[in-house]
Protein backbone atom coordinates (compact mmCIF):
# COMPACT_ATOMS: atom_id res chain seq x y z
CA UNK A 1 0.00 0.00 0.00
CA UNK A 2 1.24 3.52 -0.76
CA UNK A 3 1.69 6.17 1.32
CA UNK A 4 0.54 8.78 -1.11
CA UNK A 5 -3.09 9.70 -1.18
CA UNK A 6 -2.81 11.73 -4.18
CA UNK A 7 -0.43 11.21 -6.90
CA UNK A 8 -0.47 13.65 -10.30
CA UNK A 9 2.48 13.43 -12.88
CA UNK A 10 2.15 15.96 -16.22
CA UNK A 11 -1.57 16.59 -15.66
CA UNK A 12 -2.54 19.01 -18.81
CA UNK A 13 -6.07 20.26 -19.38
CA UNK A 14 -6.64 22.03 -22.58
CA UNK A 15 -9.08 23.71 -24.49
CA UNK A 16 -9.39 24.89 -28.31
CA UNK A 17 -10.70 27.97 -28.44
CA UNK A 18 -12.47 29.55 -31.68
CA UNK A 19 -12.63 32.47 -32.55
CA UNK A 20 -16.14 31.98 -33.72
CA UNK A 21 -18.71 28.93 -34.25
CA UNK A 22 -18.09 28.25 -37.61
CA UNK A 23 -14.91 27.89 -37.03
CA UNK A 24 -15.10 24.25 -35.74
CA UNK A 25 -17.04 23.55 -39.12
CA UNK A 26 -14.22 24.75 -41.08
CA UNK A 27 -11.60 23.04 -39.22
CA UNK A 28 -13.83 19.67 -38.99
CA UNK A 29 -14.04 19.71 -42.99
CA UNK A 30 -11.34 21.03 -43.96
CA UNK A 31 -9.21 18.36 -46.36
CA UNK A 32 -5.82 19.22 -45.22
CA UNK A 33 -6.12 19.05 -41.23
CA UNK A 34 -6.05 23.24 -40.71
CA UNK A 35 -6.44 24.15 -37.51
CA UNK A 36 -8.75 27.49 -37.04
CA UNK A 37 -8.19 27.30 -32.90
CA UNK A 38 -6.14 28.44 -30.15
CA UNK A 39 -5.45 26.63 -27.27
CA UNK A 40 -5.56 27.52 -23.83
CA UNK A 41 -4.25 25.01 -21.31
CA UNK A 42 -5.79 25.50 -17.41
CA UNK A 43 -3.35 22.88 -16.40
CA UNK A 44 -0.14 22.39 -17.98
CA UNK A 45 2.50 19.61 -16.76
CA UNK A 46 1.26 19.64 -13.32
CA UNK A 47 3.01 17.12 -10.92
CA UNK A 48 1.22 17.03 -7.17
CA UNK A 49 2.12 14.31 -4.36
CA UNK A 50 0.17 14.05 -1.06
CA UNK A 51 0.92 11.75 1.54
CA UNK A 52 -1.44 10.36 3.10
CA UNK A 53 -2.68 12.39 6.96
CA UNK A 54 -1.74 15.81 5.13
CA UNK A 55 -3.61 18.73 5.12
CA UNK A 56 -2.25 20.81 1.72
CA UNK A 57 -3.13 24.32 0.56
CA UNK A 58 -3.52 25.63 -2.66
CA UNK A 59 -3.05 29.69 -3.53
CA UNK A 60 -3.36 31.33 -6.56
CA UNK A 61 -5.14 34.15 -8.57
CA UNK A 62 -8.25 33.46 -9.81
CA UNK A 63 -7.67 31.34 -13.12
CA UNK A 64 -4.37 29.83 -12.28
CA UNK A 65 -6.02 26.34 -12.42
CA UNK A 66 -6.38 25.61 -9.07
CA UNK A 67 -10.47 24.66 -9.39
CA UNK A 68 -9.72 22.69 -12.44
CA UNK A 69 -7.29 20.37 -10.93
CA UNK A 70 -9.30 19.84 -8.23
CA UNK A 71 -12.30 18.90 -10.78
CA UNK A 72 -9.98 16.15 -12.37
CA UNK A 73 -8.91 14.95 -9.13
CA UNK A 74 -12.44 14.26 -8.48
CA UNK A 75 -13.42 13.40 -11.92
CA UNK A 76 -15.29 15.46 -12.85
CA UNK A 77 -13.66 16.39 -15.55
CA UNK A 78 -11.04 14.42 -17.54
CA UNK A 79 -7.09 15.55 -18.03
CA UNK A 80 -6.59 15.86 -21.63
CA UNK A 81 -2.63 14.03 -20.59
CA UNK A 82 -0.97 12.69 -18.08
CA UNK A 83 -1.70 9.97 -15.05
CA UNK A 84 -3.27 10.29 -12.08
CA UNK A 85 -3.19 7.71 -8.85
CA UNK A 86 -5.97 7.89 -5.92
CA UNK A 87 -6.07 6.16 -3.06
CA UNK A 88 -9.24 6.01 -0.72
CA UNK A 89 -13.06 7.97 -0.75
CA UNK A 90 -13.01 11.07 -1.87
CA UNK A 91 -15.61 13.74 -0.57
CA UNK A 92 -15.37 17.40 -2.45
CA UNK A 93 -17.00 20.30 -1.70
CA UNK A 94 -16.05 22.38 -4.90
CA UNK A 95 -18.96 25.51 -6.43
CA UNK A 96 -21.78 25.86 -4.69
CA UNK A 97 -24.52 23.98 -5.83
CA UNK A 98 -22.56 21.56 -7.55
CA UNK A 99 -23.87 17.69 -6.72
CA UNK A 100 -27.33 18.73 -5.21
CA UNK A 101 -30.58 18.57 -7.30
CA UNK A 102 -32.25 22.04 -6.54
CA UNK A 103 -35.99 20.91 -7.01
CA UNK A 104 -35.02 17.81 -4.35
CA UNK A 105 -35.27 19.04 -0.46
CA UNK A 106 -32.25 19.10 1.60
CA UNK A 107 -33.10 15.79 3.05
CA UNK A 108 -33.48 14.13 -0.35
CA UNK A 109 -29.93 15.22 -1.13
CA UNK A 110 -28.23 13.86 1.81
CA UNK A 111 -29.66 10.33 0.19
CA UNK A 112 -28.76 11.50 -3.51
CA UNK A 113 -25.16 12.46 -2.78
CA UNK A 114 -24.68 9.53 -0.05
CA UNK A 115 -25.44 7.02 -3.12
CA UNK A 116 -23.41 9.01 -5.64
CA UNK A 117 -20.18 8.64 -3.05
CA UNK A 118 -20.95 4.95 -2.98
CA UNK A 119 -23.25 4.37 0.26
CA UNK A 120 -26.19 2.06 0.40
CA UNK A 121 -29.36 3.56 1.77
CA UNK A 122 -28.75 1.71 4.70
CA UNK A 123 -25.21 3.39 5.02
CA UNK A 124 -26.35 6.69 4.48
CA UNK A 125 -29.11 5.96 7.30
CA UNK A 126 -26.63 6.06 9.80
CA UNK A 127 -25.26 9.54 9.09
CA UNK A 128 -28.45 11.45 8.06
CA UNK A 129 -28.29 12.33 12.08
CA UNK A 130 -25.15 13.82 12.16
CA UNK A 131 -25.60 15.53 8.53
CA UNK A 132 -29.07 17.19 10.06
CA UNK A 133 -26.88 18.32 13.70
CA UNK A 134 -24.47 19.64 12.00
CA UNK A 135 -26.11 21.66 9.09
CA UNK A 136 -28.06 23.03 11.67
CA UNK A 137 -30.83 24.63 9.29
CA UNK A 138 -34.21 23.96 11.24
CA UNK A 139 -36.97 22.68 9.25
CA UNK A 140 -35.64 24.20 6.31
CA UNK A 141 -33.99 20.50 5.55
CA UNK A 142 -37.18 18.99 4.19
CA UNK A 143 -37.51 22.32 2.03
CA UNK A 144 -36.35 22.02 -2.03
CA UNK A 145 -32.44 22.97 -2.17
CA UNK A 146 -33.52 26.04 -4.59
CA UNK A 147 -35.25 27.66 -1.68
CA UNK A 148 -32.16 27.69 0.04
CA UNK A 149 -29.78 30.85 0.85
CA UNK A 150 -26.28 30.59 0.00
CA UNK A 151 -25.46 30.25 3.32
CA UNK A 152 -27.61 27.51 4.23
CA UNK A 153 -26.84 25.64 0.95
CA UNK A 154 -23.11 25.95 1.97
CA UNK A 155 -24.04 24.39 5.41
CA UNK A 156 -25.74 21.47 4.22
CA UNK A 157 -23.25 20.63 1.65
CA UNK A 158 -20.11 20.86 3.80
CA UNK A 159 -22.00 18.84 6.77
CA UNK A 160 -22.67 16.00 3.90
CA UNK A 161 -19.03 16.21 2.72
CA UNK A 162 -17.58 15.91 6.37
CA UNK A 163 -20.08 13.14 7.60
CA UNK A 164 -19.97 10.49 4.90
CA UNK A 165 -16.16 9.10 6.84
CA UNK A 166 -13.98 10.52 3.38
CA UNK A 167 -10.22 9.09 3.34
CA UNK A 168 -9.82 12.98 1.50
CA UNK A 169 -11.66 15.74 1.98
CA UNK A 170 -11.50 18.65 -0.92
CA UNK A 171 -12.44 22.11 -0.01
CA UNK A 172 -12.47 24.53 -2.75
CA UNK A 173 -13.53 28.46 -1.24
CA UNK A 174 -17.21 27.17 -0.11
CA UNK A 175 -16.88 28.52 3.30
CA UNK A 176 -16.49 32.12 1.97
CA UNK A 177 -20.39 32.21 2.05
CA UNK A 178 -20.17 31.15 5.37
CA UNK A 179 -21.48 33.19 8.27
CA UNK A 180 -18.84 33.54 11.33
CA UNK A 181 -20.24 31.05 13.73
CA UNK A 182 -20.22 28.32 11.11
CA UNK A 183 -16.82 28.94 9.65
CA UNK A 184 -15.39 28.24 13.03
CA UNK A 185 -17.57 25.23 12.99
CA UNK A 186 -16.05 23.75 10.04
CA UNK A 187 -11.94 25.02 11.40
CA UNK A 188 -12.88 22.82 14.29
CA UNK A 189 -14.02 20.07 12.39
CA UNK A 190 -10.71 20.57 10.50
CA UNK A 191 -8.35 20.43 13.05
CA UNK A 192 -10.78 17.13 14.52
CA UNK A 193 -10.42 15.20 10.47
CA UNK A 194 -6.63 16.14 10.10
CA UNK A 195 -5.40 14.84 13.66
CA UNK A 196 -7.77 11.61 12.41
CA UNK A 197 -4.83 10.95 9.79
CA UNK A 198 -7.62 12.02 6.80
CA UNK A 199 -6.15 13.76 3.84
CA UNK A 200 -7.38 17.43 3.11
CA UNK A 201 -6.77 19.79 -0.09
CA UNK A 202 -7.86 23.15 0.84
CA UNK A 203 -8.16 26.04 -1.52
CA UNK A 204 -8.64 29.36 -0.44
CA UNK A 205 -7.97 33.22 -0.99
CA UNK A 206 -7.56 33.60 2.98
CA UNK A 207 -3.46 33.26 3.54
CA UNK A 208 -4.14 32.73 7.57
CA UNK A 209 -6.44 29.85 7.09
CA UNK A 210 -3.99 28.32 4.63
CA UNK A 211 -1.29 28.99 7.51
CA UNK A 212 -3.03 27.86 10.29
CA UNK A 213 -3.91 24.31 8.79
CA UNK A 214 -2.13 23.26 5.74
CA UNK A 215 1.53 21.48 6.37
CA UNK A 216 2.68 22.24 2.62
CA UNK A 217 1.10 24.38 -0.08
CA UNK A 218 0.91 24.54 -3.61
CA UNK A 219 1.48 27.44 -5.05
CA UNK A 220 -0.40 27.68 -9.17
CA UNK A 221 -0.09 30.53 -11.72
CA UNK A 222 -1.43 30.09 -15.11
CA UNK A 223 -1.83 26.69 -14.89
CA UNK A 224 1.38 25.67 -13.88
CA UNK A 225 2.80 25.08 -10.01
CA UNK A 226 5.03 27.61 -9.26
CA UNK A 227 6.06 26.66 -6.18
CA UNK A 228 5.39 24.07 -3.66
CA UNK A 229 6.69 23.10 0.00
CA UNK A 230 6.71 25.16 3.61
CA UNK A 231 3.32 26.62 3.52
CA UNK A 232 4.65 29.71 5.45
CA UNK A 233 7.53 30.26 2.83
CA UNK A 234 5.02 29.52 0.05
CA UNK A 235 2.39 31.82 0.78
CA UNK A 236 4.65 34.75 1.78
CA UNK A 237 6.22 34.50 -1.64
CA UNK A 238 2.62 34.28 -3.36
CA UNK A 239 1.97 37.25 -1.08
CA UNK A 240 5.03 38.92 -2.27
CA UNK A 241 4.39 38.38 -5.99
CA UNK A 242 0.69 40.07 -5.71
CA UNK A 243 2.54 43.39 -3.83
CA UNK A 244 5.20 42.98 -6.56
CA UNK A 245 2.71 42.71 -9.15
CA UNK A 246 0.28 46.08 -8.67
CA UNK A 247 3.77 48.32 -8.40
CA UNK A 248 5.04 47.11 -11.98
CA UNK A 249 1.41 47.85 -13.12
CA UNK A 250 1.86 51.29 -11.55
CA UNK A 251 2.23 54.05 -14.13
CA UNK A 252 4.33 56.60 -12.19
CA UNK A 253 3.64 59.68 -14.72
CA UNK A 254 0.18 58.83 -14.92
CA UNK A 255 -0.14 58.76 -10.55
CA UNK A 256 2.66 61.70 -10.14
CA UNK A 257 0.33 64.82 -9.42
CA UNK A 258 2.00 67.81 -8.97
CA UNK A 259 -0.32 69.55 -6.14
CA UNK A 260 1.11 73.01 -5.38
CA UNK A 261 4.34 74.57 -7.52
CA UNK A 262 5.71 78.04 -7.49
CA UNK A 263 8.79 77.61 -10.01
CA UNK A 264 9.98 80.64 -9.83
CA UNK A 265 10.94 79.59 -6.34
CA UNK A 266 11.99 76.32 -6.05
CA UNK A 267 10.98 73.01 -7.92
CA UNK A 268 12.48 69.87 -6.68
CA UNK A 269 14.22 68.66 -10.00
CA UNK A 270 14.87 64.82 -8.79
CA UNK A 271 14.01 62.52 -5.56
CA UNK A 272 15.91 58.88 -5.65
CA UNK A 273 15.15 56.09 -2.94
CA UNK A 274 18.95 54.53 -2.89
CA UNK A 275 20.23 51.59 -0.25
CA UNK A 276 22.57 51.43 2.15
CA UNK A 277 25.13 51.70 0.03
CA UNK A 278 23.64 54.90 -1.74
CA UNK A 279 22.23 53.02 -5.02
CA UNK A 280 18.90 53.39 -6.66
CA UNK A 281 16.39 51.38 -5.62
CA UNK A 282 12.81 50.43 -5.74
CA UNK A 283 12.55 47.32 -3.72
CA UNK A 284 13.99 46.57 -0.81
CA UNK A 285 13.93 44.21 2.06
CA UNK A 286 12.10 44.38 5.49
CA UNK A 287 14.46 46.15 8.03
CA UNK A 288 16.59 47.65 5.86
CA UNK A 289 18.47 51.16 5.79
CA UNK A 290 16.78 53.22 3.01
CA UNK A 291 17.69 56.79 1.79
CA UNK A 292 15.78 59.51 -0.25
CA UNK A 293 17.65 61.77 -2.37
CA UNK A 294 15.94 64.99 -3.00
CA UNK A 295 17.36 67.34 -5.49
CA UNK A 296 16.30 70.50 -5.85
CA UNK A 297 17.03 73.98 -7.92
CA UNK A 298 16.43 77.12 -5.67
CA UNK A 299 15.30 80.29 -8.21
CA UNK A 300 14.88 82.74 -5.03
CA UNK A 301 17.15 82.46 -2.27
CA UNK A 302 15.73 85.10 -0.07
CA UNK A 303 13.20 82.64 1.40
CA UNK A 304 14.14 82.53 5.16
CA UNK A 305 14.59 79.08 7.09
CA UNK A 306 12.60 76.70 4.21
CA UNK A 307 11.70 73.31 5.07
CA UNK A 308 11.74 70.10 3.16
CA UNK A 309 8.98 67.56 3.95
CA UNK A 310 8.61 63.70 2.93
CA UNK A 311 5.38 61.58 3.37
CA UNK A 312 5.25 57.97 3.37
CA UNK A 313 1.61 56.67 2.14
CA UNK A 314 -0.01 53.19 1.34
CA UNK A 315 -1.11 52.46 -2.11
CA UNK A 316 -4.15 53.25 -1.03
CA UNK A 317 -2.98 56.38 -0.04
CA UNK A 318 -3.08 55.79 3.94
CA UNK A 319 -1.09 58.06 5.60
CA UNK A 320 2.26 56.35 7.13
CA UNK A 321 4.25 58.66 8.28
CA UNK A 322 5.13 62.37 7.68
CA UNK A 323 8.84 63.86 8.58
CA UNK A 324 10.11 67.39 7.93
CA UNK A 325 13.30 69.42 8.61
CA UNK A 326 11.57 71.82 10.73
CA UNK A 327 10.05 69.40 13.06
CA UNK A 328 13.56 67.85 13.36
CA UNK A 329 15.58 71.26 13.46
CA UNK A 330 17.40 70.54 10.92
CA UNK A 331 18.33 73.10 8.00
CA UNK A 332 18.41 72.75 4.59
CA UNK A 333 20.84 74.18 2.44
CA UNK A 334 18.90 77.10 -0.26
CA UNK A 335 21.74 78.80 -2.13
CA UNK A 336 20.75 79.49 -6.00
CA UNK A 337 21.44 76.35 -8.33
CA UNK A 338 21.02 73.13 -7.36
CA UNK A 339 21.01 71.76 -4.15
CA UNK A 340 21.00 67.62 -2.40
CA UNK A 341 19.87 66.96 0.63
CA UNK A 342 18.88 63.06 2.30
CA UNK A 343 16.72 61.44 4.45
CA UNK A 344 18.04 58.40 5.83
CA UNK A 345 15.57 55.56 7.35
CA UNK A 346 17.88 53.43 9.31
CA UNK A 347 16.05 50.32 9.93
CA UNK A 348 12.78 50.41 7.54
CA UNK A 349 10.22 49.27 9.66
CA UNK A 350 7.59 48.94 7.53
CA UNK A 351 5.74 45.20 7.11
CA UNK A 352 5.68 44.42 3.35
CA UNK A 353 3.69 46.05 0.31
CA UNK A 354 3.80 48.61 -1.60
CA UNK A 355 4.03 52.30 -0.56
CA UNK A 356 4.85 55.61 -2.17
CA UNK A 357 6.46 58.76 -1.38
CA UNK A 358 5.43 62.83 -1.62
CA UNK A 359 7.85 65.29 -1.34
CA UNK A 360 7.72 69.27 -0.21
CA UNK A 361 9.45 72.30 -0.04
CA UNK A 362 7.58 74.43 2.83
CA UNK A 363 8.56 78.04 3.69
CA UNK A 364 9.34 78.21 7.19
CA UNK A 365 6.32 77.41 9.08
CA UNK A 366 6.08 74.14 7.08
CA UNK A 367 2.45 75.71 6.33
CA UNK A 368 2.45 76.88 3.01
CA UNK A 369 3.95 74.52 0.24
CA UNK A 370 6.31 76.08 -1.97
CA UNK A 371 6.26 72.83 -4.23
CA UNK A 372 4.67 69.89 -3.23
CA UNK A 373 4.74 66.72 -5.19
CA UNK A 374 3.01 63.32 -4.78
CA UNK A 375 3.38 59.84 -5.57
CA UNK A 376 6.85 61.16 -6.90
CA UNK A 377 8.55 57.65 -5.91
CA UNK A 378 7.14 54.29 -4.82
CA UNK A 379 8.67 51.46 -3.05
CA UNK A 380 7.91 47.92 -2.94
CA UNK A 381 8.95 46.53 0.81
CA UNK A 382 9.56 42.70 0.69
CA UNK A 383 9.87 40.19 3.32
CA UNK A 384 8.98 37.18 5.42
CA UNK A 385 5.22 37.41 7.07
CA UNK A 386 5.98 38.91 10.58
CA UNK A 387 3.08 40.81 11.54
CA UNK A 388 -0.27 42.35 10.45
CA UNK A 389 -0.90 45.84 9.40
CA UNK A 390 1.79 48.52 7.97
CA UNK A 391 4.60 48.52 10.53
CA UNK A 392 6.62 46.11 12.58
CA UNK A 393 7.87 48.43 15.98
CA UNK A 394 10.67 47.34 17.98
CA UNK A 395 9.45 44.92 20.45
CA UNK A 396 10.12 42.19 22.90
CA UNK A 397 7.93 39.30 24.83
CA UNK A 398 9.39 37.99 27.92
CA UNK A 399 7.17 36.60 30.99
CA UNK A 400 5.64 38.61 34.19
CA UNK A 401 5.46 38.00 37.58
CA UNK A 402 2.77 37.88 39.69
CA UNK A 403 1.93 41.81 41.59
CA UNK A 404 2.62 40.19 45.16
CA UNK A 405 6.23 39.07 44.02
CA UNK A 406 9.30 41.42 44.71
């Protein structure tokens, strides 16, 4: 007997695409064998092994193939090449709706998709107890399916899926539609099938579920695995690749709004984000030194005590943190020509994504902009999942004492 549950080698799914109908008339009677079609493959040359008593997560932007090779692990559909090995029941609880006759009640189904996994009536007689207690939708169960809300429906389906004893479980997104209460139904029911040494493929767009359960993870992109191992290291490089992703499909001329401007004044020429070692830069690691080199051409160098301002925003433009020379005493040099001056971040503390910078010159009450440009750098911050929100501060954990101990 093998310890694998799951075994895929070079699973490819393609389709032929047309441009239009009679295309596949043309091609189907045409003497010489010309093809009229593109193809698109969901899966291409996929290879997936899963012991048996894992729990395995699958990530991946919507089309990557990661519903599809679920449907061919359950058979519903059929992999255009490749092999495929199976060992034990499988129970799948892929699109909503998918399995359950709508005009049949909720009680009827239990008995329809009992007999479609393989149970006798008899079989499926000693579950429909714990199906009902677990669903937990009142009377509703002897109601047809297409009266159902989406979050009922989802209830039923996963408490048939769970129930009927599967040697693998396949979860793809259903609990989305969850409500709260239930969703921490079915993570307890997880945890209680995984430590029975069942197998579980769980797909889902929520990274801390995938963390919390999954002992290796799959990562898919355009129908091809990417990566696959550590589920920590895999999902903080998928996370990684979405951040990295929306800043190369930032235009920066098209986002760079120049607010306020008196050029006959000043007008900052240049700003560069450079490393520790002073060179340009737009990514950088977690915890990292990070400069910004602001140059700037002075027109009118009467202006008394200016300051120079830099704001650190989200992509979403949430406001991170805002430093200027005057708040720091600090004075920057304004002869005529052009002038340099930095800002150095010694340890960056921000968690990662993808932020941007403004930059000012103020006169000297840091009041009244004198030039003011934003978005006029971004910066993609990468790193290792540490923390939740924007920043990681300086901390430590160590243990108390009790208040009546010296």
């Amino acid at each position: 007997m093998t310890e694998y549950a799951i075994r895929l080698k070079d699973i490819t799914k393609s389709y032929n695409m047309y441009a239009k109908p009679s295309d596949r008339f043309r091609e189907a009677l045409n003497p010489f064998k010309k093809s009229y079609h593109d193809v698109f493959y969901a899966l291409k040359n996929v290879n997936v092994e899963i012991k048996k008593g894992e729990m395995i997560g699958f990530v991946g932007e919507n089309g990557s193939g990661k519903s599809t090779m679920l449907k061919i692990i359950t058979g519903v559909l059929t992999p255009t090449s490749g092999t495929m090995e199976i060992e034990g029941k499988i129970s799948a609880l892929l699109e909503l709706g998918s399995g359950f006759n709508p005009e049949y009640s909720g009680y009827e189904n239990i008995y329809l998709n009992g007999m479609v996994l393989g149970f006798s009536r008899e079989e499926v007689d000693e579950m429909v107890d714990d199906i009902i207690e677990f669903a937990d939708i009142g009377d509703h169960i002897y109601q047809p399916v297409k009266t159902y809300s989406s979050g009922m429906f989802v209830r039923l389906a996963f408490a048939v899926a769970i129930n009927v004893n599967p040697d693998i479980l396949i979860v793809d997104e259903a609990l989305a539609v969850g409500d709260l209460e239930f969703q921490l139904k079915c993570m307890e029911k997880f945890t209680e099938i995984k430590n029975s040494g069942k197998t579980i493929l769980f797909v889902s767009h929520d990274i801390s579920s995938i963390r919390r359960f999954c002992d290796r993870s799959y990562w898919l992109k355009n129908g091809e695995v990417v990566e696959y191992g550590d589920t920590m290291e895999v999902t903080t490089n998928y996370e990684n690749f979405l951040k990295k992703k929306s800043v190369k499909t930032v235009d920066r001329n098209k986002n760079q709004v120049e607010r306020f401007a008196a050029p006959d004044i000043v007008d900052v020429t240049k700003a560069e984000l450079l490393d520790k070692n002073k060179n340009p830069v737009d990514m950088l690691e977690q915890g990292e030194k990070l400069y910004v080199k602001v140059t700037y051409e002075v027109k009118d160098d009467t202006i008394k005590n200016p300051v120079l301002g830099i704001a650190l925003r989200t992509v979403d433009n949430f406001y991170v943190c805002g430093l200027n020379t005057l708040l720091d005493s600090i004075k920057i040099p304004w002869k005529k020509g052009e002038n340099i001056f930095y800002l150095e971040y010694e340890k960056l503390g921000l968690l990662a994504g993808e932020y941007y910078f403004d930059v000012a010159v103020f006169e000297e009450n840091a009041t009244v902009p004198l030039v003011y440009k934003t978005k006029y750098m971004n910066l993609f911050v990468s790193g290792s999942y540490i923390g939740e929100g924007i920043v990681v501060l300086d901390h430590k954990w160590e243990e108390g004492t009790h208040s009546n101990e010296i």
